[in-house]
PDB file of N, CA and C in Angstrom:
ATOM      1  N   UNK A   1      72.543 101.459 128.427  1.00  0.00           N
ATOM      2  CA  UNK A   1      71.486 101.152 127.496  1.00  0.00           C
ATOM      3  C   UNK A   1      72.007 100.317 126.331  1.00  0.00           C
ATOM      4  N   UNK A   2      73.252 100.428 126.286  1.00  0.00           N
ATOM      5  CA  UNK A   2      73.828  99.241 124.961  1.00  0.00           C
ATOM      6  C   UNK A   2      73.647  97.720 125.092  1.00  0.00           C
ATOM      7  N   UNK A   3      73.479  97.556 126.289  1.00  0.00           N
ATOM      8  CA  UNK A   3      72.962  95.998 126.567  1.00  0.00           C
ATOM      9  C   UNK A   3      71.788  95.848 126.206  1.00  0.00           C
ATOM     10  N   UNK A   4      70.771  96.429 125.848  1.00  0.00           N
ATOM     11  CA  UNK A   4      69.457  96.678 125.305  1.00  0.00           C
ATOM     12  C   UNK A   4      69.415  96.585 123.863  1.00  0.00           C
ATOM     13  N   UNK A   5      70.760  96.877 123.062  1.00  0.00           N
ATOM     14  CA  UNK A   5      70.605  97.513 121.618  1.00  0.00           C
ATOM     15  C   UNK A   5      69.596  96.088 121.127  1.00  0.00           C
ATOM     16  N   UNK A   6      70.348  95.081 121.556  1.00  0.00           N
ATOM     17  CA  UNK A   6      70.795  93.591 121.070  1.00  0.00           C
ATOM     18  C   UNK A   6      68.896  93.166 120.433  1.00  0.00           C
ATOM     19  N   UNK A   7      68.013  93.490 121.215  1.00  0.00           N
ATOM     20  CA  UNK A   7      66.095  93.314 121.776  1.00  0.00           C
ATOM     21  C   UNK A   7      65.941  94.334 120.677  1.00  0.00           C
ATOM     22  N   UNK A   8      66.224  95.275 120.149  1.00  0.00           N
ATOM     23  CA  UNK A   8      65.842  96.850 119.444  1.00  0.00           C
ATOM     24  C   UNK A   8      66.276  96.886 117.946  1.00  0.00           C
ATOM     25  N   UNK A   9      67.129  95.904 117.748  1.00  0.00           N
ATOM     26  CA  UNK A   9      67.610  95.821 116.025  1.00  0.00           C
ATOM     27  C   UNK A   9      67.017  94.824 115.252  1.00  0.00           C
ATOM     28  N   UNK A  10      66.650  95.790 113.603  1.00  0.00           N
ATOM     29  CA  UNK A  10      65.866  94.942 113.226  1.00  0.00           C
ATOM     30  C   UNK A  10      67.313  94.408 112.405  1.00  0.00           C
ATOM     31  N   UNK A  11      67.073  92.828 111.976  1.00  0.00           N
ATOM     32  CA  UNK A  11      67.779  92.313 111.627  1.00  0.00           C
ATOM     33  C   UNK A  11      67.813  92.159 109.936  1.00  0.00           C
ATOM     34  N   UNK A  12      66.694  92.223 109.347  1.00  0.00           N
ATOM     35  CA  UNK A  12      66.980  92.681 108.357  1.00  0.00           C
ATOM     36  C   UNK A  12      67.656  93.838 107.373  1.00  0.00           C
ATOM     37  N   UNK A  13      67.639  95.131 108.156  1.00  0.00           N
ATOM     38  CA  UNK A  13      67.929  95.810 108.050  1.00  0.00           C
ATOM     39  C   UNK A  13      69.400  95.818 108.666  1.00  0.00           C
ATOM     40  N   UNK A  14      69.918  95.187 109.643  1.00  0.00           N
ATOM     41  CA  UNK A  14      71.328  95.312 109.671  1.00  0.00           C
ATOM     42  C   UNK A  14      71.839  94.390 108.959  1.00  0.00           C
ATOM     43  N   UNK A  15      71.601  93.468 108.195  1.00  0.00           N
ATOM     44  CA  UNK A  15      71.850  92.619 107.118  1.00  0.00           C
ATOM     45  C   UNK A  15      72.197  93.457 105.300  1.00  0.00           C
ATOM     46  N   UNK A  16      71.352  94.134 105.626  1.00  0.00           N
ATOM     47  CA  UNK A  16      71.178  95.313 104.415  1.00  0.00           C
ATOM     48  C   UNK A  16      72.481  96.260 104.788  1.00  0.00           C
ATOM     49  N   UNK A  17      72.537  96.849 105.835  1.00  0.00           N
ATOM     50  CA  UNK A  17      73.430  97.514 106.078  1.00  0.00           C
ATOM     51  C   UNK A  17      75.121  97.202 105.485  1.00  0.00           C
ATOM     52  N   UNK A  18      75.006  95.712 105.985  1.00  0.00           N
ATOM     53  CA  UNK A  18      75.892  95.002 106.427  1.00  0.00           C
ATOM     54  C   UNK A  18      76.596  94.884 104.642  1.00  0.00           C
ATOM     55  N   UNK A  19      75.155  94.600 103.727  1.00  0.00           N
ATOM     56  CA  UNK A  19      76.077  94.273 102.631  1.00  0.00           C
ATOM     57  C   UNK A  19      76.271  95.297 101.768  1.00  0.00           C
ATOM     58  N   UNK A  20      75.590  96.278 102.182  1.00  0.00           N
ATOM     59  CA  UNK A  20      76.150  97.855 101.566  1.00  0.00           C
ATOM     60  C   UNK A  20      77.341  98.599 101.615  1.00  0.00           C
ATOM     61  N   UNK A  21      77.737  98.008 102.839  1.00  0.00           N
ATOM     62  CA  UNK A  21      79.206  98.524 103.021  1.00  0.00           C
ATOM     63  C   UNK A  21      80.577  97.798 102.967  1.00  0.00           C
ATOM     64  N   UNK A  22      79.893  96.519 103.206  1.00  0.00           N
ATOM     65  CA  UNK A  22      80.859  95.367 102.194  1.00  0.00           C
ATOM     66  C   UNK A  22      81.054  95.392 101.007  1.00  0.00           C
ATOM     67  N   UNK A  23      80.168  96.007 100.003  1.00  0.00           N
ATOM     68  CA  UNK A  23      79.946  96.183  98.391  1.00  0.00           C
ATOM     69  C   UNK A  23      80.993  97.258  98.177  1.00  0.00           C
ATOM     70  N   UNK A  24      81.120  98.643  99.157  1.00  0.00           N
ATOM     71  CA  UNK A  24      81.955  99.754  99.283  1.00  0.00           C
ATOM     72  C   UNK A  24      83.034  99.510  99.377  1.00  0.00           C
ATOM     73  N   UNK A  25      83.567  98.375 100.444  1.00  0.00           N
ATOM     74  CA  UNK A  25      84.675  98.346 101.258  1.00  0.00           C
ATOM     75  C   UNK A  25      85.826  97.604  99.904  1.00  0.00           C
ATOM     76  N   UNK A  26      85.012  96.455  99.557  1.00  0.00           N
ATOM     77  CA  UNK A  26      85.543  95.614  98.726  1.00  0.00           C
ATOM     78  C   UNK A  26      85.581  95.921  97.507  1.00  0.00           C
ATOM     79  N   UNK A  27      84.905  97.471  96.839  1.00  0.00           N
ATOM     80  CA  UNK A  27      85.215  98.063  95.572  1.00  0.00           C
ATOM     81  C   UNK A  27      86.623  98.873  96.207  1.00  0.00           C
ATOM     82  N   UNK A  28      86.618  99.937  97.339  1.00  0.00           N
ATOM     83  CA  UNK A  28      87.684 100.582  97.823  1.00  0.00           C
ATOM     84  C   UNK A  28      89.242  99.070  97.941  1.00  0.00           C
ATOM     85  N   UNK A  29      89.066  98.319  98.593  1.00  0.00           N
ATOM     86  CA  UNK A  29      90.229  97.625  98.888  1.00  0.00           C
ATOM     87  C   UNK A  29      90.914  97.133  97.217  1.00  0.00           C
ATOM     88  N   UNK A  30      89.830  96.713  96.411  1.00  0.00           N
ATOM     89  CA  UNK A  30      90.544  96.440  95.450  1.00  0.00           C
ATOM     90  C   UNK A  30      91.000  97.301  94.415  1.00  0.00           C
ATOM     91  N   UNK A  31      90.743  98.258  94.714  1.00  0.00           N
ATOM     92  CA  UNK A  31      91.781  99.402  93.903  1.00  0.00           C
ATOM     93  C   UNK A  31      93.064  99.722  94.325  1.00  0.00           C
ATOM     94  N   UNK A  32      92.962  99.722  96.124  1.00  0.00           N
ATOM     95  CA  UNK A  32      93.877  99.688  96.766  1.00  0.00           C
ATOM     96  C   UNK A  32      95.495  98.644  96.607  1.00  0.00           C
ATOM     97  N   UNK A  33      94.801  97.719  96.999  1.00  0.00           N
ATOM     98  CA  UNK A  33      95.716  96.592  96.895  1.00  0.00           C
ATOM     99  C   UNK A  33      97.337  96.853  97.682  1.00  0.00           C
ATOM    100  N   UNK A  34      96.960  96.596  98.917  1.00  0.00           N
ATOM    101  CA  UNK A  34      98.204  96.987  99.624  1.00  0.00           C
ATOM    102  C   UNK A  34      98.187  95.074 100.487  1.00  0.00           C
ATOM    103  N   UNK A  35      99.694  94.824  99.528  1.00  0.00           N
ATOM    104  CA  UNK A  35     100.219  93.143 100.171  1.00  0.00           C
ATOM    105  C   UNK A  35     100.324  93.676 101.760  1.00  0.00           C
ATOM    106  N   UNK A  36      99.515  92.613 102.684  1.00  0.00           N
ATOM    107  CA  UNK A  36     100.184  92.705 103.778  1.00  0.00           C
ATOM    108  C   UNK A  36     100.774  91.428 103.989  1.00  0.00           C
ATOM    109  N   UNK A  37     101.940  91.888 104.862  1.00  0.00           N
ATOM    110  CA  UNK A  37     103.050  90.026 105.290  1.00  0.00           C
ATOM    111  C   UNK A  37     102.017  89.693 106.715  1.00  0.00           C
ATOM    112  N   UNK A  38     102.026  88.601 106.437  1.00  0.00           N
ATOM    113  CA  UNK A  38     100.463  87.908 107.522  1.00  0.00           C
ATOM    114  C   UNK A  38     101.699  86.143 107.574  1.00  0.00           C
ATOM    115  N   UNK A  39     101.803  86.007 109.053  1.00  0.00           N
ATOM    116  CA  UNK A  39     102.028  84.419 109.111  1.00  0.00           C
ATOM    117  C   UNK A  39     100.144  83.971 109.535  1.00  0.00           C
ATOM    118  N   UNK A  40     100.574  82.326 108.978  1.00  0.00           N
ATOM    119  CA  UNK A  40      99.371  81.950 109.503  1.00  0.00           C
ATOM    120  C   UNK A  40      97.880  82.455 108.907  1.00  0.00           C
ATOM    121  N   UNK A  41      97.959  82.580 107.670  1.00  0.00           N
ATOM    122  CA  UNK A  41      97.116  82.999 106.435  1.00  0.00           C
ATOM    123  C   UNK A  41      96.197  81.979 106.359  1.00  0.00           C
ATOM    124  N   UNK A  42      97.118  80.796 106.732  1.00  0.00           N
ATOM    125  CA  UNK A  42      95.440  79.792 106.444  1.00  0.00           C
ATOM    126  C   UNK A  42      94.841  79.540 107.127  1.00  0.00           C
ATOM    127  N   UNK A  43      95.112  80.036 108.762  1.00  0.00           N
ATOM    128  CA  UNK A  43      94.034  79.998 109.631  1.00  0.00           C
ATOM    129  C   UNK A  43      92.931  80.738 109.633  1.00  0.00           C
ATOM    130  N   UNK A  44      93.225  82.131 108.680  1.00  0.00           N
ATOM    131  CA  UNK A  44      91.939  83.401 108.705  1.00  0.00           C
ATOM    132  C   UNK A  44      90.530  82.355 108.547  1.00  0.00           C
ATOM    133  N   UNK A  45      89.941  83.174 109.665  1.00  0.00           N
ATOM    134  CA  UNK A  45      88.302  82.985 109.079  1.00  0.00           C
ATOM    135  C   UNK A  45      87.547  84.009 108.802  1.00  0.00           C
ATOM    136  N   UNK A  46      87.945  85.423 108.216  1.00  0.00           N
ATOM    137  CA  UNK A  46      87.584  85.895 107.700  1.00  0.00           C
ATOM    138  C   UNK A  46      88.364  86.536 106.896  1.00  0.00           C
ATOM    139  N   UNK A  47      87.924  87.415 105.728  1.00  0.00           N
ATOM    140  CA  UNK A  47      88.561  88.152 104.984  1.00  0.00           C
ATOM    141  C   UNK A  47      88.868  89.181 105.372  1.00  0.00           C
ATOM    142  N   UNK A  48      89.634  90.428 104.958  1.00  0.00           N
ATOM    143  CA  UNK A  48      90.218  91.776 105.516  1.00  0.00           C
ATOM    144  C   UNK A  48      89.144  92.356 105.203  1.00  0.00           C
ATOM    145  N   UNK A  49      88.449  92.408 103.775  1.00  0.00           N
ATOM    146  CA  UNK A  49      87.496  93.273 103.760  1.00  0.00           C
ATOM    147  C   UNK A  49      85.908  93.504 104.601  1.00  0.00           C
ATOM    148  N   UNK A  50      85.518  91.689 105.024  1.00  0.00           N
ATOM    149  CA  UNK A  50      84.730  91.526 105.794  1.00  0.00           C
ATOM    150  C   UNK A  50      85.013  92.072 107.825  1.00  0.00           C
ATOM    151  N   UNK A  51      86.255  91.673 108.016  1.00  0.00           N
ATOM    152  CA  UNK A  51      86.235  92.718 108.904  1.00  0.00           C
ATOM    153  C   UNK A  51      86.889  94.492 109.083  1.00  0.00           C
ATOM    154  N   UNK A  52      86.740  95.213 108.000  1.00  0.00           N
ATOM    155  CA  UNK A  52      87.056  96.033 108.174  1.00  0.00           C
ATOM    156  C   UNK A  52      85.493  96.782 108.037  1.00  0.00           C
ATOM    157  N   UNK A  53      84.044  96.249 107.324  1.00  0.00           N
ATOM    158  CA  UNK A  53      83.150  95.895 107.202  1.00  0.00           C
ATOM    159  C   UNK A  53      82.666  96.351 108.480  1.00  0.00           C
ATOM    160  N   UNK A  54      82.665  95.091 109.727  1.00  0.00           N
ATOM    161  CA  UNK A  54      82.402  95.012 110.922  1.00  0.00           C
ATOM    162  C   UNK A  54      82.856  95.749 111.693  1.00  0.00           C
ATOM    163  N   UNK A  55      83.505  96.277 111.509  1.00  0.00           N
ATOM    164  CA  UNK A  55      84.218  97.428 112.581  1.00  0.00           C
ATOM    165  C   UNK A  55      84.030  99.099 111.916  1.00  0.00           C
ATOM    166  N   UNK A  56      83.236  99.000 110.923  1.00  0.00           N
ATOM    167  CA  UNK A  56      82.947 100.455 110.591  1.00  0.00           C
ATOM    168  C   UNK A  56      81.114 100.171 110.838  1.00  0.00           C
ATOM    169  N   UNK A  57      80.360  98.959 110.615  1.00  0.00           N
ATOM    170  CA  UNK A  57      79.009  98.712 111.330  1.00  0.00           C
ATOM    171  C   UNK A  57      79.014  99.494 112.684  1.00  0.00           C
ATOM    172  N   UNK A  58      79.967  98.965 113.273  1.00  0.00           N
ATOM    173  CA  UNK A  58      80.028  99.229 114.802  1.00  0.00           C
ATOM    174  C   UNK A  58      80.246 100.387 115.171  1.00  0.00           C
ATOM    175  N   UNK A  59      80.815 101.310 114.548  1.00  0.00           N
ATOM    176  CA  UNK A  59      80.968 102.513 114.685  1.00  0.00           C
ATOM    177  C   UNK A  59      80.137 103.224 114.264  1.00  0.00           C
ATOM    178  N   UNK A  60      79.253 103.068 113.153  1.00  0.00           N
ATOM    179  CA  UNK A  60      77.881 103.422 112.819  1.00  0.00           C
ATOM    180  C   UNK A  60      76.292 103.229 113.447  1.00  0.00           C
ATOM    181  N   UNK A  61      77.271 102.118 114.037  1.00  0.00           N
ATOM    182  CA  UNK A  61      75.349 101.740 115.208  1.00  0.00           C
ATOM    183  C   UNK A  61      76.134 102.452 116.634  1.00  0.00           C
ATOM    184  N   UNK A  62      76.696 102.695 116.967  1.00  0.00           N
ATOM    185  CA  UNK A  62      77.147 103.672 117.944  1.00  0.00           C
ATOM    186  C   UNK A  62      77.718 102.636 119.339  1.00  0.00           C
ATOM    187  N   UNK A  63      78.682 101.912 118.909  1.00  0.00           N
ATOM    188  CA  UNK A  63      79.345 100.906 119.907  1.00  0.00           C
ATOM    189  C   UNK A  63      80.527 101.385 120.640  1.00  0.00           C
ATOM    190  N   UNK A  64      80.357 101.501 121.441  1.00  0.00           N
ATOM    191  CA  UNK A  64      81.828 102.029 121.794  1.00  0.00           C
ATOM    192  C   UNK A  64      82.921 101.196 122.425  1.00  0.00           C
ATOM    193  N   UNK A  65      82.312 100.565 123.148  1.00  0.00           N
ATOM    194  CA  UNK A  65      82.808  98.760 123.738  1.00  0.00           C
ATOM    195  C   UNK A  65      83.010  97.838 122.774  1.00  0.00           C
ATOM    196  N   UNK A  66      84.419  97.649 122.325  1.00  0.00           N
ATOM    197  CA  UNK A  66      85.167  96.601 121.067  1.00  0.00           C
ATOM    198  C   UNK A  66      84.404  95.495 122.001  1.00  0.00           C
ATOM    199  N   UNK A  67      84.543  95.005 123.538  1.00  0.00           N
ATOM    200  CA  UNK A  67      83.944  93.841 123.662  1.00  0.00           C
ATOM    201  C   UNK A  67      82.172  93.637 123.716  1.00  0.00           C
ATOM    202  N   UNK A  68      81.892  94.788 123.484  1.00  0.00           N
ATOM    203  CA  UNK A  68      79.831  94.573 123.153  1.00  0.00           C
ATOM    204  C   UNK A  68      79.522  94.384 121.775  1.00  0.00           C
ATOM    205  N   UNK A  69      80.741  94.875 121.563  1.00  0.00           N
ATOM    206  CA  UNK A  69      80.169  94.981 119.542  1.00  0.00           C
ATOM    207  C   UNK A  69      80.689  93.579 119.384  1.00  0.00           C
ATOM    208  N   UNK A  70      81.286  92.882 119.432  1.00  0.00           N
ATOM    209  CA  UNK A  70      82.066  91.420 119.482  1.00  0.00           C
ATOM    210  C   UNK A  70      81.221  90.505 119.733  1.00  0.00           C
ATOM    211  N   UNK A  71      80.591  90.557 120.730  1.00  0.00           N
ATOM    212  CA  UNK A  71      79.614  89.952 121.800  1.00  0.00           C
ATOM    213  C   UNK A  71      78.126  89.769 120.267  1.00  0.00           C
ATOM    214  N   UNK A  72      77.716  91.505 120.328  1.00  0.00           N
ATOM    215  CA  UNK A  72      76.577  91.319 119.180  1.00  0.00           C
ATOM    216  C   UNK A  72      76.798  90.986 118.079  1.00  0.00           C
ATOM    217  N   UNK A  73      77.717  91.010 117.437  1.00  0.00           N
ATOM    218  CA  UNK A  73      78.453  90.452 115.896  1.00  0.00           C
ATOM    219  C   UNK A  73      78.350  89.174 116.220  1.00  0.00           C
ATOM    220  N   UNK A  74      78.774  88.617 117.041  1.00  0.00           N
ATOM    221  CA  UNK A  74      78.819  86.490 117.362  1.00  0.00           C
ATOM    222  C   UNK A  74      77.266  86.309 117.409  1.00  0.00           C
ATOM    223  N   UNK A  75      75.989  87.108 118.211  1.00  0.00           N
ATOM    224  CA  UNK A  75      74.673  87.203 118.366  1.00  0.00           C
ATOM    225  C   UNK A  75      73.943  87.042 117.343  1.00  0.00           C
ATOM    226  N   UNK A  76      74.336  87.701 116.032  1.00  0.00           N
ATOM    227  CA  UNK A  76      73.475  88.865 114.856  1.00  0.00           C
ATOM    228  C   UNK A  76      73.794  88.589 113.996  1.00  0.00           C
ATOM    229  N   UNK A  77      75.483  88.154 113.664  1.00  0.00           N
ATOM    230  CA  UNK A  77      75.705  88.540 112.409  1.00  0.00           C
ATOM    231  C   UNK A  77      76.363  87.085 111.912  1.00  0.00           C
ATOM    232  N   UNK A  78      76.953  86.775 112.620  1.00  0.00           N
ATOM    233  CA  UNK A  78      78.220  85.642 112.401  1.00  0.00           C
ATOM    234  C   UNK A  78      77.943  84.541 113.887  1.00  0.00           C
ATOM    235  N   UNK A  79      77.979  83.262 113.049  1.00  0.00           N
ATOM    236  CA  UNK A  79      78.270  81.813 113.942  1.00  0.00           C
ATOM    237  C   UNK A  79      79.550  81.731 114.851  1.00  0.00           C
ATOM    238  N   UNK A  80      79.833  81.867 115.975  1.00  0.00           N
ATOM    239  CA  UNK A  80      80.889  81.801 117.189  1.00  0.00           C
ATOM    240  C   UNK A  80      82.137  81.435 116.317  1.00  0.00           C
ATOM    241  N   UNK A  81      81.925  79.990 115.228  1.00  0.00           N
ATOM    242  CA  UNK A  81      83.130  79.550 114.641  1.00  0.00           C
ATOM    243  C   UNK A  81      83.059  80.008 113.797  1.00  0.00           C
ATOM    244  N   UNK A  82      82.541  80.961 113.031  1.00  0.00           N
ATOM    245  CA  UNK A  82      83.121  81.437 111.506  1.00  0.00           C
ATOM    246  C   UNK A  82      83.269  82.619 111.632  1.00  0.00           C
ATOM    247  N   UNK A  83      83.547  83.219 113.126  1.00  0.00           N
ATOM    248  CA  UNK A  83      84.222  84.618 113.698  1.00  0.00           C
ATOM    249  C   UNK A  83      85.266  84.528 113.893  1.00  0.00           C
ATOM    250  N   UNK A  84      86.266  85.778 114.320  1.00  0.00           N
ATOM    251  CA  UNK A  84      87.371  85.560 115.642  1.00  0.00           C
ATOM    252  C   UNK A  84      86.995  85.887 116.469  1.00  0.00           C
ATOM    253  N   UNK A  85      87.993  85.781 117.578  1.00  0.00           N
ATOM    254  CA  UNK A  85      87.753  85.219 118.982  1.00  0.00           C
ATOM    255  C   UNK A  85      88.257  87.012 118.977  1.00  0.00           C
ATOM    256  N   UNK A  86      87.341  87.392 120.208  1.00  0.00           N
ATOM    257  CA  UNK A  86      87.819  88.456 120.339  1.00  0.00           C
ATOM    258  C   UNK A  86      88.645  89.323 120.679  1.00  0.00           C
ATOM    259  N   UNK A  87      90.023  88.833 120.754  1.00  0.00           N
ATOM    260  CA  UNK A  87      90.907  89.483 120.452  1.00  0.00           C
ATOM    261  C   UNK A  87      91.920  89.063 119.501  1.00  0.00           C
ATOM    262  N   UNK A  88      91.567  87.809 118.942  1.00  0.00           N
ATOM    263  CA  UNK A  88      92.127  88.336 117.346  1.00  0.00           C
ATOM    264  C   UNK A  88      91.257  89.274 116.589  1.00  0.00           C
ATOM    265  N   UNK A  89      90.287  89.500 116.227  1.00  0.00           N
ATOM    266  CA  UNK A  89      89.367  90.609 115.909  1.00  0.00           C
ATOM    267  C   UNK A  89      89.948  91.887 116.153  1.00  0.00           C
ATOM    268  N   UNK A  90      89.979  92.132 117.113  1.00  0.00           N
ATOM    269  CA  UNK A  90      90.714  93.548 117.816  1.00  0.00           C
ATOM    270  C   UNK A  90      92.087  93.459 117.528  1.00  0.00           C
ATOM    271  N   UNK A  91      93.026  92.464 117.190  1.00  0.00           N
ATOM    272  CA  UNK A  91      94.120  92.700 116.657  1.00  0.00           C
ATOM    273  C   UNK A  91      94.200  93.409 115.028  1.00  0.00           C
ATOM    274  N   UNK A  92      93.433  92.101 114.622  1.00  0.00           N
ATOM    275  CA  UNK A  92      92.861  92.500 113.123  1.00  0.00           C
ATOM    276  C   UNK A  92      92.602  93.744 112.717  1.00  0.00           C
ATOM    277  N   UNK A  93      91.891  94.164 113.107  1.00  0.00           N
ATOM    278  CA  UNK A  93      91.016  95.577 113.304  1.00  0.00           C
ATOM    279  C   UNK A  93      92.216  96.797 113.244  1.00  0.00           C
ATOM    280  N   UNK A  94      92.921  96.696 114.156  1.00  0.00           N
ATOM    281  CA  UNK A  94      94.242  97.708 114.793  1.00  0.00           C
ATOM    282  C   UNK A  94      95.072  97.651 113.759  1.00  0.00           C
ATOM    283  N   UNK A  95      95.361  96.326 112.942  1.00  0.00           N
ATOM    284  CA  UNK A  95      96.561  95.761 112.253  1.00  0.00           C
ATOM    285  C   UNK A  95      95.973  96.513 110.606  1.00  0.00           C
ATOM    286  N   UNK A  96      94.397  96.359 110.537  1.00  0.00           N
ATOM    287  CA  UNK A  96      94.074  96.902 109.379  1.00  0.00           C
ATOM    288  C   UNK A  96      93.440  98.651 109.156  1.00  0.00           C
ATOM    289  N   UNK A  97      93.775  99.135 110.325  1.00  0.00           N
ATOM    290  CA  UNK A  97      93.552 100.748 110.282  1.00  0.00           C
ATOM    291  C   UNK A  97      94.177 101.177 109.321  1.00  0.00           C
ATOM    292  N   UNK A  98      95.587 101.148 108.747  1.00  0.00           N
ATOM    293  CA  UNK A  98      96.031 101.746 107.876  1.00  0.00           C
ATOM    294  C   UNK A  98      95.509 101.600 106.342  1.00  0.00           C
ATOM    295  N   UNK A  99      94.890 100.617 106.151  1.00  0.00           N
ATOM    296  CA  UNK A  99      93.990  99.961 105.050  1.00  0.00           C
ATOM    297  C   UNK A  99      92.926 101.091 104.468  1.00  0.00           C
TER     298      UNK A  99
END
């Protein structure tokens, strides 16, 4: 039934979602402030806080497939090129758990 979610979400409301917990994430990270060593910094196309963002969405709309939630994030949320490719995403993601 998760191939279905995609027809069933309202999009405003995951937009709302979306910047509620970005507002959270990015008050939490900057108190934090933990340097990570990153080569290849100027390739990011996104920020740490924006995908740490996306990967707690996904766990809240009930995704369990890193490659369906990937799939609907490129669909819904984000333009193919101002994403990662999905498995830098899933690296990202893994690399920023300790965050």
């Amino acid at each position: 039934m998760q191939e279905h979610f995609h027809f069933t979400t309202d999009r405003v409301k995951l937009q709302k979602q979306y910047a509620s917990i970005l507002l959270f994430v990015s008050a939490q990270l900057s108190s934090i402030q933990i340097p990570l060593q990153r080569r290849n910094r100027h390739l990011l196309k996104q920020k740490d806080e924006v995908i740490i963002t996306i990967h707690v969405l996904g766990k809240l709309l009930g995704f369990t497939s890193e490659r369906a939630w990937h799939r609907f994030v490129i669909g819904n949320l984000f333009p193919k090129d101002l994403f990662p490719e999905r498995s830098r995403y899933n690296r990202r993601c893994r690399a920023l758990s300790f965050a």
